[in-house]
C-alpha atoms as a PDB file:
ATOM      1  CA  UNK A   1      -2.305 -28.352  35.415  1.00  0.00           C
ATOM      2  CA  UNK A   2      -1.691 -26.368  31.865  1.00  0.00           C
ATOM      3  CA  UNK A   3       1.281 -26.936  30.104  1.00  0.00           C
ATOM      4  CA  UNK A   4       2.927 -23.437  28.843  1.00  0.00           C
ATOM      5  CA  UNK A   5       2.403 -23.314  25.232  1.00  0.00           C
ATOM      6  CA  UNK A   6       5.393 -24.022  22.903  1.00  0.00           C
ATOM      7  CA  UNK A   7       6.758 -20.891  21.590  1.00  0.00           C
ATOM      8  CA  UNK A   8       6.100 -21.110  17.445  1.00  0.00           C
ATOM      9  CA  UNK A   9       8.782 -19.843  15.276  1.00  0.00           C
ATOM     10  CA  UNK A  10       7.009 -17.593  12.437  1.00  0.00           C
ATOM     11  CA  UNK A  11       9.792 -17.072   9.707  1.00  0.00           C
ATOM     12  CA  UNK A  12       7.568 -14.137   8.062  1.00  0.00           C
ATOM     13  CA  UNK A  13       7.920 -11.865  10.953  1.00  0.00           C
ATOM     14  CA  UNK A  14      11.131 -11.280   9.542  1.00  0.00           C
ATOM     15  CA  UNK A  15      10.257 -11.016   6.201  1.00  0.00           C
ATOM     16  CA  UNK A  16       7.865  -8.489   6.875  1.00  0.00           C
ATOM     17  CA  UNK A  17      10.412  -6.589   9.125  1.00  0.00           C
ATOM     18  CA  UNK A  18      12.417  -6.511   6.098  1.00  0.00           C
ATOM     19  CA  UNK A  19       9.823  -4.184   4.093  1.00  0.00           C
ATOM     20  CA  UNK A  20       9.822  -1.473   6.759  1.00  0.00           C
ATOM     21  CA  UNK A  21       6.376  -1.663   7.889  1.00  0.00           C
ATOM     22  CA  UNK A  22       5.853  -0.799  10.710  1.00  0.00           C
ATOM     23  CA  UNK A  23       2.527  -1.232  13.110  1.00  0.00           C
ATOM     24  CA  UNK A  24       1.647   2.435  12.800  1.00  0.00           C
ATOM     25  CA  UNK A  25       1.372   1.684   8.778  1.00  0.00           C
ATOM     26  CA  UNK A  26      -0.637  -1.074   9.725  1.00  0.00           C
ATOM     27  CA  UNK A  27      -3.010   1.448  11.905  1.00  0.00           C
ATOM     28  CA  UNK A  28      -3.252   3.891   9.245  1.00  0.00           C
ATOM     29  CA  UNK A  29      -4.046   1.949   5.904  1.00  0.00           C
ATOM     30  CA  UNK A  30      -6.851  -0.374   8.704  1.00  0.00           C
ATOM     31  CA  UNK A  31      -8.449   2.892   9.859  1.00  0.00           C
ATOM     32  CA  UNK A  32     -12.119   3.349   9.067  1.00  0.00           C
ATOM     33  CA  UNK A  33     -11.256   6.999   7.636  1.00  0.00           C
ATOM     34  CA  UNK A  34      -8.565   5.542   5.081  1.00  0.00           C
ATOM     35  CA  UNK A  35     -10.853   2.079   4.039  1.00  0.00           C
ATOM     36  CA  UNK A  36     -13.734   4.862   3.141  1.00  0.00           C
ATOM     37  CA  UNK A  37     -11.470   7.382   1.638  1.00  0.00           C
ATOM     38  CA  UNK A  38     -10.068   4.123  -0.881  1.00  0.00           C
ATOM     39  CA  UNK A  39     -12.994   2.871  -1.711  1.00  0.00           C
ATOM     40  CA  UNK A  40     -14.466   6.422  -2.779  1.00  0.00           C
ATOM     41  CA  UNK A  41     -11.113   7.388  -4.456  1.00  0.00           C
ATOM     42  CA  UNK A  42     -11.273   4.032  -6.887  1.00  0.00           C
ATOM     43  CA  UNK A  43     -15.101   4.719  -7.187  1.00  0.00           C
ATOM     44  CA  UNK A  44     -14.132   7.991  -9.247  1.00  0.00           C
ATOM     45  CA  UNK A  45     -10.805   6.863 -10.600  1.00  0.00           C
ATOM     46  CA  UNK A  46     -11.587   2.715 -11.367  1.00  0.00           C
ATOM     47  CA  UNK A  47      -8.475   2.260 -13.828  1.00  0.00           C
ATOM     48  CA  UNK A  48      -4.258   2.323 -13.393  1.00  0.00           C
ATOM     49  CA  UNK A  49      -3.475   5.205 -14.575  1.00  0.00           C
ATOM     50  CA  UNK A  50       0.018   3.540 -15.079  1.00  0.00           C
ATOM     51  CA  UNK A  51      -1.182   0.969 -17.779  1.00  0.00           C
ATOM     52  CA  UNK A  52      -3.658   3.254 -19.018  1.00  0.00           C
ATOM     53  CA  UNK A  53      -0.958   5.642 -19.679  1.00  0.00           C
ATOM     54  CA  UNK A  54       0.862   2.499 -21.900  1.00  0.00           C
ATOM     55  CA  UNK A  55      -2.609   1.923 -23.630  1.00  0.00           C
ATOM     56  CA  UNK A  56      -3.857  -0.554 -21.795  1.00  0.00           C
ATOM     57  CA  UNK A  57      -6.915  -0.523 -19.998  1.00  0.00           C
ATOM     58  CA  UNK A  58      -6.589  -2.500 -16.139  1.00  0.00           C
ATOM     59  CA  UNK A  59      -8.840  -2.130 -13.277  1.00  0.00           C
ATOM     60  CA  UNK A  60      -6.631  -0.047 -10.086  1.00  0.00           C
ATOM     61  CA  UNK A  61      -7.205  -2.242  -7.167  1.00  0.00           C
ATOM     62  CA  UNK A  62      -5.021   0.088  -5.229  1.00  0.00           C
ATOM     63  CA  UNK A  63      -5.366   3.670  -3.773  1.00  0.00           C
ATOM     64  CA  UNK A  64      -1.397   4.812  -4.005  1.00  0.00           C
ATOM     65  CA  UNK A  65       0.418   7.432  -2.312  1.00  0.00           C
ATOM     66  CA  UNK A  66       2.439   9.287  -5.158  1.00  0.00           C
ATOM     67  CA  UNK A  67       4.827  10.776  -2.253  1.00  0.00           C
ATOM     68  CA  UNK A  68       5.108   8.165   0.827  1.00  0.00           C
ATOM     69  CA  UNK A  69       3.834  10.277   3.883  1.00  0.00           C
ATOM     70  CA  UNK A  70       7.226   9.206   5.461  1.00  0.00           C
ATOM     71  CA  UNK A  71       8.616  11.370   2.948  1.00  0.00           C
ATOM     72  CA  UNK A  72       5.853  14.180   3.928  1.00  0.00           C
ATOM     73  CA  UNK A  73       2.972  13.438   1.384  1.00  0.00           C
ATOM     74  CA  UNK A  74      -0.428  14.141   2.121  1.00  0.00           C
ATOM     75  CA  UNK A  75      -2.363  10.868   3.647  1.00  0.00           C
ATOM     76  CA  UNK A  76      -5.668  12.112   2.082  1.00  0.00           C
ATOM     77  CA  UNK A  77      -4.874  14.881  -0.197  1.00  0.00           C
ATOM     78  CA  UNK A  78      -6.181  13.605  -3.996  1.00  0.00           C
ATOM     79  CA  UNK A  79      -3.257  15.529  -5.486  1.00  0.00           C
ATOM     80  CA  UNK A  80      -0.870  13.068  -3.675  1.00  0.00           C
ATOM     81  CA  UNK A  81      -3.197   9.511  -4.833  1.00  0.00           C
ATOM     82  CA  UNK A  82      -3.017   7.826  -7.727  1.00  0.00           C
ATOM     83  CA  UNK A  83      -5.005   4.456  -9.047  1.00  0.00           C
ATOM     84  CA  UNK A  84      -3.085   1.468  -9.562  1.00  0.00           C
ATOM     85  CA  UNK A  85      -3.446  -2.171 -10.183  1.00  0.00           C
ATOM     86  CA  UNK A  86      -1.746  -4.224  -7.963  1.00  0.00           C
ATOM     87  CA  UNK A  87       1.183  -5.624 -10.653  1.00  0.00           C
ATOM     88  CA  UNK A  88       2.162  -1.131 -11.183  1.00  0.00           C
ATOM     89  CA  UNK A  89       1.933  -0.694  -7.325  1.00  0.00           C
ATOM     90  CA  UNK A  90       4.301  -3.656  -6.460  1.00  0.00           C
ATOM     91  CA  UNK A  91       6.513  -2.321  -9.590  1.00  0.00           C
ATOM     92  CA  UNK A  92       6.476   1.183  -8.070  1.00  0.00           C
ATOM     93  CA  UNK A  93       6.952  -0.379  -4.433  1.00  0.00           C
ATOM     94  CA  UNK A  94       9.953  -1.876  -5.316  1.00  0.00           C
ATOM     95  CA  UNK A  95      11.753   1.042  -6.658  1.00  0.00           C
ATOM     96  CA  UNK A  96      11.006   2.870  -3.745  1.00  0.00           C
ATOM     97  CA  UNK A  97      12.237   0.316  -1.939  1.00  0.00           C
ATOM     98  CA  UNK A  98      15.504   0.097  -3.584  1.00  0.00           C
ATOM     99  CA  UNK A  99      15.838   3.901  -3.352  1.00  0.00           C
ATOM    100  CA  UNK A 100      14.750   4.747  -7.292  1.00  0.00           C
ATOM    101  CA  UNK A 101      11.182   6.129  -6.581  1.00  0.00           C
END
């Protein structure tokens, strides 16, 4: 006969509770529609506009929502995207976060 499996304690859950993610986030930026939408978006736009902005030239990595759509931006409007490399996005994440942005 099987044993029940033991239950594994996975410290990150809570980590990543902390962020305020939540599984309908998770739904959205995995869709098909939003993968193709990024991937043509950084196709036109390939640099931050944050560094390039400061001079620098960086590739964006990262297809950002200038207004969080919890806040009521547009998910695929290009008005409300902007290119970023991941060091800007996790800059400009953590603003937001701490209620700057």
């Amino acid at each position: 006969m099987a044993n029940k499996p033991k239950k594994v304690n996975r410290s990150w859950v809570k980590v990543y509770e902390a962020f305020g993610r939540e599984d309908k986030d998770d739904n959205f930026y995995n869709s098909r529609r939003w993968r193709n939408f990024r991937k043509s978006y950084l196709e036109r736009n390939p640099l931050c506009v944050h560094c390039e902005s400061e001079g620098c030239v960086t590739a964006a990595t990262v297809a950002d929502h200038k207004i969080r759509m919890k806040a009521g931006g547009e998910a695929f409007a290009e008005s409300n995207i902007q290119a970023l490399c991941e060091k800007c996005h996790n800059r400009k994440s953590a603003s937001e976060s701490r209620g700057m942005g």
